[in-house]
PDB file of N, CA and C in Angstrom:
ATOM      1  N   UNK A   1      -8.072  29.414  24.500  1.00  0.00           N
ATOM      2  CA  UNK A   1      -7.018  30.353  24.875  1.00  0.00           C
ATOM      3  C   UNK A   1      -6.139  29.740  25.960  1.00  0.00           C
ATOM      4  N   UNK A   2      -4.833  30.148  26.402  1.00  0.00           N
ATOM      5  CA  UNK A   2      -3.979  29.662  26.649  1.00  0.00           C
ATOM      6  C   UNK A   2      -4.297  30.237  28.455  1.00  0.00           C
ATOM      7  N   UNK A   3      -3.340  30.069  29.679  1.00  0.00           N
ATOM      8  CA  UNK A   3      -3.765  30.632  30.232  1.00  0.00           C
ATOM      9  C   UNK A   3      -3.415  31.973  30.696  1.00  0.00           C
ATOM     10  N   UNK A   4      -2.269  32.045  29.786  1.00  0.00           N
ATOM     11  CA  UNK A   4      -1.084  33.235  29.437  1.00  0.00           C
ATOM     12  C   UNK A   4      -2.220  34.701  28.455  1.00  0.00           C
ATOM     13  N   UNK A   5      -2.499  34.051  27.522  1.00  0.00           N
ATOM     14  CA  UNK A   5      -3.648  34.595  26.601  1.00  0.00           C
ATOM     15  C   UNK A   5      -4.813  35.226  27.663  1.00  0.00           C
ATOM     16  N   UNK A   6      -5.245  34.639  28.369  1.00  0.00           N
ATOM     17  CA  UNK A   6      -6.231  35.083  29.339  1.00  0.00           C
ATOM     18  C   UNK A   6      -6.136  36.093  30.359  1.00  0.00           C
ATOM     19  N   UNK A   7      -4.743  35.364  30.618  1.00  0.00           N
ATOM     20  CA  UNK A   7      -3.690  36.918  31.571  1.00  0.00           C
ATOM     21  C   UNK A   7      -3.421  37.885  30.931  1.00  0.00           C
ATOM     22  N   UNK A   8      -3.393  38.272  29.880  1.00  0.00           N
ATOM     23  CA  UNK A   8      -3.181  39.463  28.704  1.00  0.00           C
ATOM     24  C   UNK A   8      -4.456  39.786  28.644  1.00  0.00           C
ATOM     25  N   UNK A   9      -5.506  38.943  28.671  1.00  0.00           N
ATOM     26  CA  UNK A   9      -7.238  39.765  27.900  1.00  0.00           C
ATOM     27  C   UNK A   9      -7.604  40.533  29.327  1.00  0.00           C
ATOM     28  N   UNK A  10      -7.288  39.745  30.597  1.00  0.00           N
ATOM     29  CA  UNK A  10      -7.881  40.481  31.416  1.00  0.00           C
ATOM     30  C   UNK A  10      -6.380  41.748  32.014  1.00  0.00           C
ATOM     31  N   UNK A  11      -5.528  42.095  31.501  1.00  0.00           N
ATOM     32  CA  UNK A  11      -4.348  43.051  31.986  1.00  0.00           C
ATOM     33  C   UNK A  11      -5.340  44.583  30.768  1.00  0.00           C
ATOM     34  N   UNK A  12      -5.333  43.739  29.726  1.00  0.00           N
ATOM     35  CA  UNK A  12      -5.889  44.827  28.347  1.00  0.00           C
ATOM     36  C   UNK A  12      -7.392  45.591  28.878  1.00  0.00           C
ATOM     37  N   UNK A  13      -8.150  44.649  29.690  1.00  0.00           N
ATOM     38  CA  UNK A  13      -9.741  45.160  30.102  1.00  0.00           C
ATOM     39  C   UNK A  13      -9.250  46.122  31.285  1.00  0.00           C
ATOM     40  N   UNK A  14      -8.164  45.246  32.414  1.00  0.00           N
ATOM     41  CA  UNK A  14      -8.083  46.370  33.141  1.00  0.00           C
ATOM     42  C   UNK A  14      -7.545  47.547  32.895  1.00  0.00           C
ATOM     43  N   UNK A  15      -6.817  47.498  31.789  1.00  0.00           N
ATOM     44  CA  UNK A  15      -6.241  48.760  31.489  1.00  0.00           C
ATOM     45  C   UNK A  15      -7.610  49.762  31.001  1.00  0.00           C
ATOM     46  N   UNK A  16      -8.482  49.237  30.157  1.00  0.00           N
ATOM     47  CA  UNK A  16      -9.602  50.326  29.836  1.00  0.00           C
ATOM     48  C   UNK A  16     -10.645  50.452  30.236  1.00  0.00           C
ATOM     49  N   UNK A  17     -10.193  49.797  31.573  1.00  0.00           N
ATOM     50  CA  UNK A  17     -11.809  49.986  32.803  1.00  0.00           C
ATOM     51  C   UNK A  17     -10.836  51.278  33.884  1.00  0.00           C
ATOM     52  N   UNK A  18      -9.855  51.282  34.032  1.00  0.00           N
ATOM     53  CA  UNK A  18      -8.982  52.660  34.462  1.00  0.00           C
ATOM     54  C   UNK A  18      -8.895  53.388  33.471  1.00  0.00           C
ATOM     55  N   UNK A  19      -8.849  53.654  31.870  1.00  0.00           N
ATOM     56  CA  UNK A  19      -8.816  54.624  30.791  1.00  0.00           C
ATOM     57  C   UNK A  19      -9.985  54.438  29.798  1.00  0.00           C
ATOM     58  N   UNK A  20     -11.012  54.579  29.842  1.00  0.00           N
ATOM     59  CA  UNK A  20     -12.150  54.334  29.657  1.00  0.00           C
ATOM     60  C   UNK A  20     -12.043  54.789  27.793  1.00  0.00           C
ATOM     61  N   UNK A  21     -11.374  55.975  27.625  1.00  0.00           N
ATOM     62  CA  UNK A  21     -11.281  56.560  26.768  1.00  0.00           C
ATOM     63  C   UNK A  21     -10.109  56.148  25.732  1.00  0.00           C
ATOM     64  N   UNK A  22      -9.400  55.377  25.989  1.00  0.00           N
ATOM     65  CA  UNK A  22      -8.014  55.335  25.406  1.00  0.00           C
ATOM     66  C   UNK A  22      -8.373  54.406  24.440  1.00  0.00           C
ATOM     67  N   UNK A  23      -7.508  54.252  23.590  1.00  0.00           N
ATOM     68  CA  UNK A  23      -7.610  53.572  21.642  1.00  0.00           C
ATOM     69  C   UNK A  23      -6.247  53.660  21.287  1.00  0.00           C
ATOM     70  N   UNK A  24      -6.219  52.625  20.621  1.00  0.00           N
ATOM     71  CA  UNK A  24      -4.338  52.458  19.946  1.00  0.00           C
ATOM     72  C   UNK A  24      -4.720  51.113  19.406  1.00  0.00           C
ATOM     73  N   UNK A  25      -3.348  50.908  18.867  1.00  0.00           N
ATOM     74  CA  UNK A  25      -3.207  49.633  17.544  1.00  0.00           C
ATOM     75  C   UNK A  25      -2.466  48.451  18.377  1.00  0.00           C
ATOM     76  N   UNK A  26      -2.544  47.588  18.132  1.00  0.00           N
ATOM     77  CA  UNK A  26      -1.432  46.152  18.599  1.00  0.00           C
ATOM     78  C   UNK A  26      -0.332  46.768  19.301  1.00  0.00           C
ATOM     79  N   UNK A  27       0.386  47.460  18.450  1.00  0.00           N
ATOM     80  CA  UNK A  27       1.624  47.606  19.033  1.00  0.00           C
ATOM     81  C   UNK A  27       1.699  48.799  19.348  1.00  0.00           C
ATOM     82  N   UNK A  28       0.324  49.539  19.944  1.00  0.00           N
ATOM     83  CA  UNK A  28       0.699  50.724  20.889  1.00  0.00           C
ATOM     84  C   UNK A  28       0.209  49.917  22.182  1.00  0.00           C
ATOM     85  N   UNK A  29      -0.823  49.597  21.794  1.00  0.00           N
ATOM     86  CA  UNK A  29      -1.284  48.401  23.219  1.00  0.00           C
ATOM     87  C   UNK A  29      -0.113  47.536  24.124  1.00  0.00           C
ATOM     88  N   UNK A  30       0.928  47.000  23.297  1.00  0.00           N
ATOM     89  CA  UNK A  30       2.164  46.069  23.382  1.00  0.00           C
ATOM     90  C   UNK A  30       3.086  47.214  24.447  1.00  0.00           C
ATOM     91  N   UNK A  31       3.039  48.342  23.344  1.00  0.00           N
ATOM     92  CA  UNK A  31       4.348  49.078  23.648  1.00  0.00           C
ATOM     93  C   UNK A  31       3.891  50.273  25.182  1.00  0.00           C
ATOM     94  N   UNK A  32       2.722  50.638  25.220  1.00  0.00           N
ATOM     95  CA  UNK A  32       2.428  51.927  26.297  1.00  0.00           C
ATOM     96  C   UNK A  32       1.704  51.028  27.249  1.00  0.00           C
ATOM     97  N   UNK A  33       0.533  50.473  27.006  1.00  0.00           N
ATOM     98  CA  UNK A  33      -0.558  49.810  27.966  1.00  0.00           C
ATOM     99  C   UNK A  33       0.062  48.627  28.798  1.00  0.00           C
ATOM    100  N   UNK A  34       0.481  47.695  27.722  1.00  0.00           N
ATOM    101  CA  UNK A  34       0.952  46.645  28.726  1.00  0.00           C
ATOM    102  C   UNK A  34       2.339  46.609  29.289  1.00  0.00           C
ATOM    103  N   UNK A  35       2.998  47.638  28.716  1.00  0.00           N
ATOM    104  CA  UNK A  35       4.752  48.154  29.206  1.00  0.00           C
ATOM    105  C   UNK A  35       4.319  48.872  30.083  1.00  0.00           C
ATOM    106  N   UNK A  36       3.187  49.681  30.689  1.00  0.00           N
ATOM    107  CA  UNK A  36       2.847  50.480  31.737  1.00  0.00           C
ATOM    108  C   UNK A  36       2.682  49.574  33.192  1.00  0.00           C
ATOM    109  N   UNK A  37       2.106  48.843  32.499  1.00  0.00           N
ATOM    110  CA  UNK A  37       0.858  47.842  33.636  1.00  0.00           C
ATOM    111  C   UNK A  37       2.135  46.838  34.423  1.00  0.00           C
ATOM    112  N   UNK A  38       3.019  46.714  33.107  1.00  0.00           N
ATOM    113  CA  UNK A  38       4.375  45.446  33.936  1.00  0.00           C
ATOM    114  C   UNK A  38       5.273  46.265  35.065  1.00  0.00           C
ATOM    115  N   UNK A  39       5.769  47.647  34.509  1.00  0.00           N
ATOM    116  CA  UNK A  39       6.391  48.693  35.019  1.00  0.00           C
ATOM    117  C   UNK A  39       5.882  49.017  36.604  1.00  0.00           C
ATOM    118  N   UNK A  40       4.285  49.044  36.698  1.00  0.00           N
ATOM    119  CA  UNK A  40       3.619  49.366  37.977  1.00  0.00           C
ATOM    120  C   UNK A  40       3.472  48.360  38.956  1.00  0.00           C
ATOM    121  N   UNK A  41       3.646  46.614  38.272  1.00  0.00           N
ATOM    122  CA  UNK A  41       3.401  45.858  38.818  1.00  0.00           C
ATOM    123  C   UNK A  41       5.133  45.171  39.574  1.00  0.00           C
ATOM    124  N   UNK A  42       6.017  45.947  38.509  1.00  0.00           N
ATOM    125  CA  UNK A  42       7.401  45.313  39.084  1.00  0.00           C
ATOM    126  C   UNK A  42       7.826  46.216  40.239  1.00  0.00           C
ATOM    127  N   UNK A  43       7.066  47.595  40.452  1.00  0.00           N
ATOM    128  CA  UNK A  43       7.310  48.711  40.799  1.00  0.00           C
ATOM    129  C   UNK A  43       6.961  48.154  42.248  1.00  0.00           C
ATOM    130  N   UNK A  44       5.586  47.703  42.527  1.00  0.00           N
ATOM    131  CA  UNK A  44       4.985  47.264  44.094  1.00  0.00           C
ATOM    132  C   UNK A  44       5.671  46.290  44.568  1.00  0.00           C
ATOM    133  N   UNK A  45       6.290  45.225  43.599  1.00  0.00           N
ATOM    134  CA  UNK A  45       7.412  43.826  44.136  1.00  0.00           C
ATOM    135  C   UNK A  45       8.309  44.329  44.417  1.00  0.00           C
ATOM    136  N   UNK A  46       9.064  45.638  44.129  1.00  0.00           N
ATOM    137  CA  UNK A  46      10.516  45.672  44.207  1.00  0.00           C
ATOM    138  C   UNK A  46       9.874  46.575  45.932  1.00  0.00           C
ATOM    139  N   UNK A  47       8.896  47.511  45.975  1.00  0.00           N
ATOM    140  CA  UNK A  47       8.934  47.911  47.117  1.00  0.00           C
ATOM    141  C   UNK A  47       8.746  46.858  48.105  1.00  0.00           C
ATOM    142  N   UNK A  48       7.995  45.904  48.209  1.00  0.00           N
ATOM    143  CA  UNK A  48       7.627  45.047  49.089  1.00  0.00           C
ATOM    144  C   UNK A  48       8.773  44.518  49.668  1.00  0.00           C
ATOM    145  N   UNK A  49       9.582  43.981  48.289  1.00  0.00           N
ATOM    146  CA  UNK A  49      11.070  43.497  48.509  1.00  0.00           C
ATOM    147  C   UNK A  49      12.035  44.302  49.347  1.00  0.00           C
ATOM    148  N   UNK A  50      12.383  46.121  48.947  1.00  0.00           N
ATOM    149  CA  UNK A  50      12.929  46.387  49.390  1.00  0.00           C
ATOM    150  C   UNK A  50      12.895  46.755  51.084  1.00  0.00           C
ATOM    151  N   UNK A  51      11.209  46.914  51.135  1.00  0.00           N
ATOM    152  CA  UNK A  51      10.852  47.129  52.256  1.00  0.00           C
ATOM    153  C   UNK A  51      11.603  45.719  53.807  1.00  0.00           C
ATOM    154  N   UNK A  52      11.499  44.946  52.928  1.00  0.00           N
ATOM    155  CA  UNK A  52      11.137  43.556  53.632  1.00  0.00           C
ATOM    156  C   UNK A  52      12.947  43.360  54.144  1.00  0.00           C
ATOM    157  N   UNK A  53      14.039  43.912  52.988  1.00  0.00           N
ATOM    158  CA  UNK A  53      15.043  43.796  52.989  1.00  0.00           C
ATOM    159  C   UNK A  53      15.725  45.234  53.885  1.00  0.00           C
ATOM    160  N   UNK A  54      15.157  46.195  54.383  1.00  0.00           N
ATOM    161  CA  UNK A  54      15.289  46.897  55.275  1.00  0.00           C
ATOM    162  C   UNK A  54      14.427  46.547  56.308  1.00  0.00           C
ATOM    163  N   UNK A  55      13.584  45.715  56.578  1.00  0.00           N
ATOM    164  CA  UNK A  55      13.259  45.599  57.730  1.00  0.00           C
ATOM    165  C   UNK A  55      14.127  43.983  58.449  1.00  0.00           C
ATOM    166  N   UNK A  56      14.940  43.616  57.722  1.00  0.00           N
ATOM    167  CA  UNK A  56      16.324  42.851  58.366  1.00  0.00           C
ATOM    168  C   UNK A  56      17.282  43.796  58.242  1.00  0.00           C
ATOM    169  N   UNK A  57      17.475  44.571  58.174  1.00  0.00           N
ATOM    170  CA  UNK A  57      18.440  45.608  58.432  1.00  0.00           C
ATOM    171  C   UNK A  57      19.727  45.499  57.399  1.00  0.00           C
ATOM    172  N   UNK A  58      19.387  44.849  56.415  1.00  0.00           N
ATOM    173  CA  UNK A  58      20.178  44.566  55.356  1.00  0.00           C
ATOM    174  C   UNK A  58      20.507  45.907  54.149  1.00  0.00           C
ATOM    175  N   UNK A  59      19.232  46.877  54.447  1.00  0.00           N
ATOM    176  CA  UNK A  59      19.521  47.854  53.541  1.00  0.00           C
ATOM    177  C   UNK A  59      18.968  48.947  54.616  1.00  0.00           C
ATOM    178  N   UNK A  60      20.014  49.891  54.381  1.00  0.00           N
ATOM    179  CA  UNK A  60      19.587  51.448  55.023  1.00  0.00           C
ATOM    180  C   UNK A  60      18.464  52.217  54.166  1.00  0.00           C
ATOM    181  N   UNK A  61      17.506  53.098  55.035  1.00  0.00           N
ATOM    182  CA  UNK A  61      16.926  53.650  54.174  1.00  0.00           C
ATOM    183  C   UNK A  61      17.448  55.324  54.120  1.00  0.00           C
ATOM    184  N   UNK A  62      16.989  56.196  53.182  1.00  0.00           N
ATOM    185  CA  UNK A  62      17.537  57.350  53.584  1.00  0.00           C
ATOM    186  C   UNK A  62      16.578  58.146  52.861  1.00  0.00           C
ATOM    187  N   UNK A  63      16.121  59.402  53.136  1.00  0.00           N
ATOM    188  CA  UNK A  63      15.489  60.422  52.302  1.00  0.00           C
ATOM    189  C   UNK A  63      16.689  61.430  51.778  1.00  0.00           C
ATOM    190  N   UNK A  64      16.436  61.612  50.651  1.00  0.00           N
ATOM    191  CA  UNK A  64      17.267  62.317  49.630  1.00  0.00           C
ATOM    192  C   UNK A  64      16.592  63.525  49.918  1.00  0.00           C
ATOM    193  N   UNK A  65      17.155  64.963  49.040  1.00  0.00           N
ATOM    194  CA  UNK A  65      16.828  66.042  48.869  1.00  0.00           C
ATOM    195  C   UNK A  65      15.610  66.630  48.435  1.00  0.00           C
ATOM    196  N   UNK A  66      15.179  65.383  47.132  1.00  0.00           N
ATOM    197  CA  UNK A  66      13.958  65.468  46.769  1.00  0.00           C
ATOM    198  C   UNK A  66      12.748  64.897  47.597  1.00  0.00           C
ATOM    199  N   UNK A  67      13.284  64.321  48.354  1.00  0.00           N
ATOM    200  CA  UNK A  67      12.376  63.453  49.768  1.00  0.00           C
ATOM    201  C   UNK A  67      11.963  62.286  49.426  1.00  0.00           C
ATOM    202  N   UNK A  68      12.640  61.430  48.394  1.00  0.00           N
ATOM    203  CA  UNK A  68      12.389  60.119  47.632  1.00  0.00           C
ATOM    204  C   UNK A  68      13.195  59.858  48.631  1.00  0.00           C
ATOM    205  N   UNK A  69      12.403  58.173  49.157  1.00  0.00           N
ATOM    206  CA  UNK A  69      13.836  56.741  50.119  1.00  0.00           C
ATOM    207  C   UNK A  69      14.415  56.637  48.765  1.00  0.00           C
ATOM    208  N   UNK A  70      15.923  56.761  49.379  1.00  0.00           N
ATOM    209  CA  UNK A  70      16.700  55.959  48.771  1.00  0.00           C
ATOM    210  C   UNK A  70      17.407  54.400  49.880  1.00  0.00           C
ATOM    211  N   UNK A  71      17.666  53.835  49.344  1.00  0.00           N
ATOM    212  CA  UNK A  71      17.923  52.512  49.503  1.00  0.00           C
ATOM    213  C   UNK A  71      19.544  52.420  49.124  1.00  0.00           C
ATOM    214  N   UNK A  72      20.554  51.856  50.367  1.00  0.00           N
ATOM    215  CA  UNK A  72      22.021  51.272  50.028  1.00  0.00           C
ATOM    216  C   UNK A  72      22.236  50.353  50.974  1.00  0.00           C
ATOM    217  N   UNK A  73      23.191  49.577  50.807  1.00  0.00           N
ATOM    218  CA  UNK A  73      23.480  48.293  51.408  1.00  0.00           C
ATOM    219  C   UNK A  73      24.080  48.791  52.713  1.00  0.00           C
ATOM    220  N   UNK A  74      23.349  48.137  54.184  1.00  0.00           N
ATOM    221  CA  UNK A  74      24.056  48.017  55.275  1.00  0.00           C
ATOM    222  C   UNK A  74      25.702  47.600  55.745  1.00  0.00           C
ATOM    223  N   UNK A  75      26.431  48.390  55.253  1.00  0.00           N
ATOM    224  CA  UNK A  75      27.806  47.263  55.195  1.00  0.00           C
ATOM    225  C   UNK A  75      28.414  47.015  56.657  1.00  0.00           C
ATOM    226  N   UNK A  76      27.564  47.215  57.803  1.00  0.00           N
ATOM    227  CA  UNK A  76      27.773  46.901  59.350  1.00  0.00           C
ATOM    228  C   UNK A  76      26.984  45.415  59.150  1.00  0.00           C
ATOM    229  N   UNK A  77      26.367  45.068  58.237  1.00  0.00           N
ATOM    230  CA  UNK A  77      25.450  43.938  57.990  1.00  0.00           C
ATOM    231  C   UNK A  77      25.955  43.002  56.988  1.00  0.00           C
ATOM    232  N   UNK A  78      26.995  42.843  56.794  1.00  0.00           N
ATOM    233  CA  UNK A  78      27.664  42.192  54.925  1.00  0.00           C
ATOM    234  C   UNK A  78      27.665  41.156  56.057  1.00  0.00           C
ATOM    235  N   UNK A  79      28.427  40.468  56.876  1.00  0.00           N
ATOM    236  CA  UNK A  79      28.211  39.056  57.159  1.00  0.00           C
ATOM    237  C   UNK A  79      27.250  38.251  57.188  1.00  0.00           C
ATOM    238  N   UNK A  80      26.025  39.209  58.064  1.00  0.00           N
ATOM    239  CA  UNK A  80      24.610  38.416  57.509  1.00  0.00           C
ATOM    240  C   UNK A  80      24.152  38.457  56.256  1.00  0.00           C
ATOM    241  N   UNK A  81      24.317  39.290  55.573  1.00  0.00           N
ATOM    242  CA  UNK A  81      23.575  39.228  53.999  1.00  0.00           C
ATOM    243  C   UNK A  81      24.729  38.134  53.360  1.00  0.00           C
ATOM    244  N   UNK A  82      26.186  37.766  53.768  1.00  0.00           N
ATOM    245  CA  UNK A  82      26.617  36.922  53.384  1.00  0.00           C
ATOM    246  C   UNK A  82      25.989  35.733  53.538  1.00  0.00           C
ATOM    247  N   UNK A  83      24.889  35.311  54.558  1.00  0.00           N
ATOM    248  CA  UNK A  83      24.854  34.352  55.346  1.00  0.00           C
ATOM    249  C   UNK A  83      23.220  33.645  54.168  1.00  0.00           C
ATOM    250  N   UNK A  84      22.702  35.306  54.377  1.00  0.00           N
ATOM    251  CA  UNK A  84      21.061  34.916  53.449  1.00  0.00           C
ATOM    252  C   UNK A  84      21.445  34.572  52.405  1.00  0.00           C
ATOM    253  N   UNK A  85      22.452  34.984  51.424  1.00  0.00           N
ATOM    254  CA  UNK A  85      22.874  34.900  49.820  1.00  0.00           C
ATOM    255  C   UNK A  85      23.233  33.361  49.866  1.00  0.00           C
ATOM    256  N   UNK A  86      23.808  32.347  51.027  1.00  0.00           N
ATOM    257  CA  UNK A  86      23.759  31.114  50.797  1.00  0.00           C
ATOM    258  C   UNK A  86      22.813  30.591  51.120  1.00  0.00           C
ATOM    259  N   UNK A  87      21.843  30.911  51.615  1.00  0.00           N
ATOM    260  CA  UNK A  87      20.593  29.943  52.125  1.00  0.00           C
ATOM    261  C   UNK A  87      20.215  29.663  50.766  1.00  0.00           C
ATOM    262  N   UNK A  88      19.604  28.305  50.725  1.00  0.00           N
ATOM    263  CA  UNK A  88      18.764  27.905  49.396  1.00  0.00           C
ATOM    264  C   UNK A  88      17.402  28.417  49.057  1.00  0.00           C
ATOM    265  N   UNK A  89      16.715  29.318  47.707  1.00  0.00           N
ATOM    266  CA  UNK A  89      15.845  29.346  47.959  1.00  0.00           C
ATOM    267  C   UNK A  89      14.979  28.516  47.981  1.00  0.00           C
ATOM    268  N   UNK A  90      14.008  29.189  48.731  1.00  0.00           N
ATOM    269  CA  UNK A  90      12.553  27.985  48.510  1.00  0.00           C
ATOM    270  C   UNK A  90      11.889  27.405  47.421  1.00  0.00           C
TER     271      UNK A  90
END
């Protein structure tokens, strides 16, 4: 197995060691289980990110009505975020 293949067998186990009960075909597995698991995992990067990008003061945070942060660009801050957008990444 590949080591991509291996990263899929163990995403599929963790999915039914949290749903102990759950059953589906290839492409419900494809389409709900592992479209869930990418969704939750892009979900913690983008917070980390956004977190990381309000704590340079690059993005305001704000609580909405529903009491969800929302997130918009500092524009007292556009020269420095001009400044990070040229740095090279690592």
């Amino acid at each position: 197995m590949t080591a991509d293949e291996l990263s899929l067998a163990r995403a599929i186990l963790e999915y039914l060691s949290r749903h102990p009960q759950a059953k589906d075909t290839r492409e419900g597995i494809a389409t709900w289980w592992l479209q869930q698991q990418q969704i939750e995992q892009a979900v913690r990067r983008i917070f980390r990110v956004m977190e990381f990008l309000a704590s340079r003061d690059f993005l305001v945070k704000r609580r909405g009505p529903d009491l969800r942060v929302y997130y918009e660009l500092n524009q007292r801050r556009l020269e420095e975020i001009g400044h990070f957008l040229e740095e090279p990444e690592p």
